[in-house]
C-alpha atoms as a PDB file:
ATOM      1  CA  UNK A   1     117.009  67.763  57.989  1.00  0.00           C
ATOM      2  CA  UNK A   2     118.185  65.334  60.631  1.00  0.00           C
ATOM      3  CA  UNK A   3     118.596  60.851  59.955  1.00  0.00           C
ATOM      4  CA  UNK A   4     115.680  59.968  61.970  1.00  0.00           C
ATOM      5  CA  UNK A   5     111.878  60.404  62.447  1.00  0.00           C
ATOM      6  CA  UNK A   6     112.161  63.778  60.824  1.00  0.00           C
ATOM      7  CA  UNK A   7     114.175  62.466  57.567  1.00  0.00           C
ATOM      8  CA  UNK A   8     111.224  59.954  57.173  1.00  0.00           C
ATOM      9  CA  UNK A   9     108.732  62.368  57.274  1.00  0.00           C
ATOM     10  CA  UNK A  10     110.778  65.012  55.293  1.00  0.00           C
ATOM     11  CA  UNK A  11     111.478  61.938  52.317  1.00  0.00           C
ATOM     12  CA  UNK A  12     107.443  61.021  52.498  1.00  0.00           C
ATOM     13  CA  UNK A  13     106.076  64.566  52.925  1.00  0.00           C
ATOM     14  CA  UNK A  14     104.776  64.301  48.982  1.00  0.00           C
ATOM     15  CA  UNK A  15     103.463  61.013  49.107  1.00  0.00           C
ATOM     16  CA  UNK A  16      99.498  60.497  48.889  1.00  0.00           C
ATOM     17  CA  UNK A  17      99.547  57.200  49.996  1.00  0.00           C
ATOM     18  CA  UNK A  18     100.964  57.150  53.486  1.00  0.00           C
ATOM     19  CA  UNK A  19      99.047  58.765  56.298  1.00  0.00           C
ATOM     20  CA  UNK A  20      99.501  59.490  60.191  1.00  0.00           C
ATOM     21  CA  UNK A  21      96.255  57.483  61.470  1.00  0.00           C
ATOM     22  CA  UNK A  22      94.849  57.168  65.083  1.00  0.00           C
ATOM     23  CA  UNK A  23      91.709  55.258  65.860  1.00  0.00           C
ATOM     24  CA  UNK A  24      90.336  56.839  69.393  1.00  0.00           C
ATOM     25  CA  UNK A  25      87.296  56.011  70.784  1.00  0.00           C
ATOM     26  CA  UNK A  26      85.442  59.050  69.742  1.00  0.00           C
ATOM     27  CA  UNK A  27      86.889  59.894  66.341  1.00  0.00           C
ATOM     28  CA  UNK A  28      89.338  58.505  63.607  1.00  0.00           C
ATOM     29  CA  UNK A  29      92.070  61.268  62.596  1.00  0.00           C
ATOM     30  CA  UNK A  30      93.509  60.515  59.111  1.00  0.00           C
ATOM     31  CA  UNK A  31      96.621  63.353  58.665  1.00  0.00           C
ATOM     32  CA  UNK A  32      99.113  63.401  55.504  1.00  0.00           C
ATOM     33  CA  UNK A  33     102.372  63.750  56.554  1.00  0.00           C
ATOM     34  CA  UNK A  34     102.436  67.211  55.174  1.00  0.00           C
ATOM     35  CA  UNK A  35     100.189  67.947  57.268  1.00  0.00           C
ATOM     36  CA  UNK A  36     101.606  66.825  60.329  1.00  0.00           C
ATOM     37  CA  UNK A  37     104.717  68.459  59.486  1.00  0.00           C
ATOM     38  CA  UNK A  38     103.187  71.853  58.605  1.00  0.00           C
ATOM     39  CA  UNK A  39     101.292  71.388  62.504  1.00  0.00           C
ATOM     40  CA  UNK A  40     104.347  70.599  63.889  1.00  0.00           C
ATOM     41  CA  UNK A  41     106.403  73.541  62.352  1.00  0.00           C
ATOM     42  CA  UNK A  42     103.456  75.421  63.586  1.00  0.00           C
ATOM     43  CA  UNK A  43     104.368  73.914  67.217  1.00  0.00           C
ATOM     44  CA  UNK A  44     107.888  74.925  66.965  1.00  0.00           C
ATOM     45  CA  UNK A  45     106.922  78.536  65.935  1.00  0.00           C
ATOM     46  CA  UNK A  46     104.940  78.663  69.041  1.00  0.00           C
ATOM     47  CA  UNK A  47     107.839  77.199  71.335  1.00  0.00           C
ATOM     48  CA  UNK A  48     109.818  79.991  69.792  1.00  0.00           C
ATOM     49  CA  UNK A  49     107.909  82.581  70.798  1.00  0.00           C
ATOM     50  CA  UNK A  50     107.618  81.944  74.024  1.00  0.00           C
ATOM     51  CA  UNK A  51     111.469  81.882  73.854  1.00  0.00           C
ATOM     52  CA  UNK A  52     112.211  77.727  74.210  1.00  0.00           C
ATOM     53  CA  UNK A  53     115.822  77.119  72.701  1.00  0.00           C
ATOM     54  CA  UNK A  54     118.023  73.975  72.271  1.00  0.00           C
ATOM     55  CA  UNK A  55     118.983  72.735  75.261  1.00  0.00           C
ATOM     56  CA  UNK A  56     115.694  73.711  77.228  1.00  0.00           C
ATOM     57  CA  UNK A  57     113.470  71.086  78.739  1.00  0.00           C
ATOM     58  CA  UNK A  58     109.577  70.916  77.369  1.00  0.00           C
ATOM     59  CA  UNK A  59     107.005  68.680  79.161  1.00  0.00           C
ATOM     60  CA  UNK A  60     104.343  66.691  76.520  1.00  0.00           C
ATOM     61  CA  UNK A  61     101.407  65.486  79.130  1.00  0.00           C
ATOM     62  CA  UNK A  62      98.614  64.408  77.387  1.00  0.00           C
ATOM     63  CA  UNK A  63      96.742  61.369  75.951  1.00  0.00           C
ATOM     64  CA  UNK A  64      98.035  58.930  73.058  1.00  0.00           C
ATOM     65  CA  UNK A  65      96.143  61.152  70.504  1.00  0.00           C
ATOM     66  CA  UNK A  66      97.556  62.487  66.763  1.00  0.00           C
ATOM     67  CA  UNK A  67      98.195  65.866  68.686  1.00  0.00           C
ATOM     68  CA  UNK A  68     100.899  64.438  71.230  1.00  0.00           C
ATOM     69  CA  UNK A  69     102.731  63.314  67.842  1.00  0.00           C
ATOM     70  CA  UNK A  70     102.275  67.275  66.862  1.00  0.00           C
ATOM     71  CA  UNK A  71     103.814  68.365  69.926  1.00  0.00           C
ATOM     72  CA  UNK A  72     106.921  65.604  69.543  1.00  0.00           C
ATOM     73  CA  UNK A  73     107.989  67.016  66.298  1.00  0.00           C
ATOM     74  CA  UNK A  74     107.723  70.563  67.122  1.00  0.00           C
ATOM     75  CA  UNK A  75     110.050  70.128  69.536  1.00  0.00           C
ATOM     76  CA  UNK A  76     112.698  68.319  67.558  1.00  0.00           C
ATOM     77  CA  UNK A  77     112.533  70.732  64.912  1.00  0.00           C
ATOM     78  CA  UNK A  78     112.873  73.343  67.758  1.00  0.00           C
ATOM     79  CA  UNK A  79     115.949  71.433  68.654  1.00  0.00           C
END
């Protein structure tokens, strides 16, 4: 795995202690970082299929919510 956010995660994945959190105004989200990184390998399954290699250019629009930070790391593990 790449130096970077992705190390971080991939060094913390087993920890029970440190958690993704997000306050919003509706809900509080609470994710393990296993989790995030099994969503976000998820993500980069999904880019896959629908054929989005290295080099292409993906657009994230959406709100500051845990699911942005889903679509982030899908698409660096996509490359």
């Amino acid at each position: 795995m790449s130096s970077g956010l992705l190390a971080y995660i991939d060094e913390n994945i087993e920890s029970k202690d440190k958690y993704f959190y997000h306050r919003g105004k509706y809900r509080t989200v609470s994710w393990s970082f296993a989790k995030v990184y099994d969503y976000a390998k998820r993500f980069a399954s999904l880019l896959h299929q629908f054929k989005v290699k290295k080099g292409d250019k993906v657009i994230i629009k959406g709100q500051n919510r845990p699911e942005w930070v889903v679509a982030y790391l899908g698409c660096l593990l996509q490359g």
